[in-house]
Protein backbone atom coordinates (compact mmCIF):
# COMPACT_ATOMS: atom_id res chain seq x y z
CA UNK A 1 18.61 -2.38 -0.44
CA UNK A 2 19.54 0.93 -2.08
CA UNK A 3 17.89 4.62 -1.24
CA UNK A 4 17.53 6.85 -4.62
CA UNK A 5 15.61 10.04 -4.20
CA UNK A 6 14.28 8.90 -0.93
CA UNK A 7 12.98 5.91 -1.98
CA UNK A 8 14.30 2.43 -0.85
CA UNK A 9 14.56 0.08 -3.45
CA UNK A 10 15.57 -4.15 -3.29
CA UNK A 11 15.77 -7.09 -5.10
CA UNK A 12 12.55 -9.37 -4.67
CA UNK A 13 14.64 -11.61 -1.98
CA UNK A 14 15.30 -8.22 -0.31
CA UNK A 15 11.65 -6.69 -0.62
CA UNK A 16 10.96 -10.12 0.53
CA UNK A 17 12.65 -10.34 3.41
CA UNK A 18 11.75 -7.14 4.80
CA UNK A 19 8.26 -7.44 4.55
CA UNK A 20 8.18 -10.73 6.69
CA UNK A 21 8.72 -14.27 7.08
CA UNK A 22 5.67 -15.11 5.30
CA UNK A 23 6.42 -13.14 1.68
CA UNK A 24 8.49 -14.52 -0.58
CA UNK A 25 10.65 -13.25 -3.37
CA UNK A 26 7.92 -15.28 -5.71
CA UNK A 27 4.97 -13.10 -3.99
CA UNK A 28 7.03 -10.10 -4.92
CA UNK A 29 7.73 -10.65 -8.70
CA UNK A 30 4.02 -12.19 -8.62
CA UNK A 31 2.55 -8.54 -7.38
CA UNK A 32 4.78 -6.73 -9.87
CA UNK A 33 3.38 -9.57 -12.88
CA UNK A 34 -0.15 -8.37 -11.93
CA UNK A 35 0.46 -4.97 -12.03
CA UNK A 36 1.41 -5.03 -15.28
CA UNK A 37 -2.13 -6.65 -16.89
CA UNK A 38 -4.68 -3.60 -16.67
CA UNK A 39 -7.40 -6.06 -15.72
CA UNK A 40 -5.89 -6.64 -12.20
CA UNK A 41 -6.77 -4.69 -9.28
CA UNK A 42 -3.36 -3.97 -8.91
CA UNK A 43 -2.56 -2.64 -11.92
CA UNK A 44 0.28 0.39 -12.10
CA UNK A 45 1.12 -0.29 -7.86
CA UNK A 46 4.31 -2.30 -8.22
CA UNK A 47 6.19 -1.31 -11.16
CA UNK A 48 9.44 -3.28 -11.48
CA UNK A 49 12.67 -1.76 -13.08
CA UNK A 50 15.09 -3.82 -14.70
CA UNK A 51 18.97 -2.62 -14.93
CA UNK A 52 21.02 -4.65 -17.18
CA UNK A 53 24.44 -6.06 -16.13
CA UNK A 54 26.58 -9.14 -15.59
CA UNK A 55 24.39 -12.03 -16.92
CA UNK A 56 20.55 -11.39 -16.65
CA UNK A 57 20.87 -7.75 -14.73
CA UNK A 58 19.12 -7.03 -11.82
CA UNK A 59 15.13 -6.13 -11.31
CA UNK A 60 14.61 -3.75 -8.54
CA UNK A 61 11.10 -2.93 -6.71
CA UNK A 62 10.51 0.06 -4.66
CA UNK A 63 9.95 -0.98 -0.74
CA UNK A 64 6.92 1.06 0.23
CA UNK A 65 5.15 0.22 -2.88
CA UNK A 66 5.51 -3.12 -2.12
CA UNK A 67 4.22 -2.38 1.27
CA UNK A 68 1.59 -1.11 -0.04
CA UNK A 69 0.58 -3.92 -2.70
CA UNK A 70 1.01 -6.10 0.38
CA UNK A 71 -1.53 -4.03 2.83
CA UNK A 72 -4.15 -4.07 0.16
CA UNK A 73 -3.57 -8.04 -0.72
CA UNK A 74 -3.70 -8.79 3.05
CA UNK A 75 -6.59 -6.72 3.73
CA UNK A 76 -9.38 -8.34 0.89
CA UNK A 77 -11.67 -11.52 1.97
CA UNK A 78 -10.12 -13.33 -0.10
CA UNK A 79 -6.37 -14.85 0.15
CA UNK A 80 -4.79 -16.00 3.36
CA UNK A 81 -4.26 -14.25 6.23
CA UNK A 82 -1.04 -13.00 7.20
CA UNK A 83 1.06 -15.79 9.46
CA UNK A 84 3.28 -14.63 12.29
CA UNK A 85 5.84 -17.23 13.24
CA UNK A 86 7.81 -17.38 16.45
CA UNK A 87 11.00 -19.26 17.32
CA UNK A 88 10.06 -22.62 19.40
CA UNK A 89 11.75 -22.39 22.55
């Protein structure tokens, strides 16, 4: 991840991974998809910002935006429930 103006800011994987085991770099871009349509509930929440570069660039997401998308995806009746997994012993 990379901190610009105090922000945090990571690549889906990253945004990902530090949200938890159960989020994945899919979920991420999926969140930012839907906040582009104005329809969607979470429209304008996760805005994604693409910098070009070698091949395809690189599409960066702001952490505690994502956190919040998250919160407000986990907290609906609708949707699954948040899964905490733990290492088998």
């Amino acid at each position: 991840m990379i901190s610009l103006a105090g922000h945090h800011y990571g690549t889906a994987a990253q945004i990902a991974h530090a949200l938890g085991s159960d989020i994945t770099a899919a979920r991420v871009r999926d969140w930012a998809r839907r906040s582009r349509h104005t329809g969607d509930r979470l429209h304008g929440l996760l805005p994604a910002h693409h910098l070009p570069g070698q091949g395809r660039g690189t599409t960066w997401y702001r952490y505690d935006q994502a956190a919040h998308v998250e919160m407000l995806t986990r907290t609906t009746s609708r949707g699954r429930t948040r899964v905490e997994l733990t290492a088998a012993a």
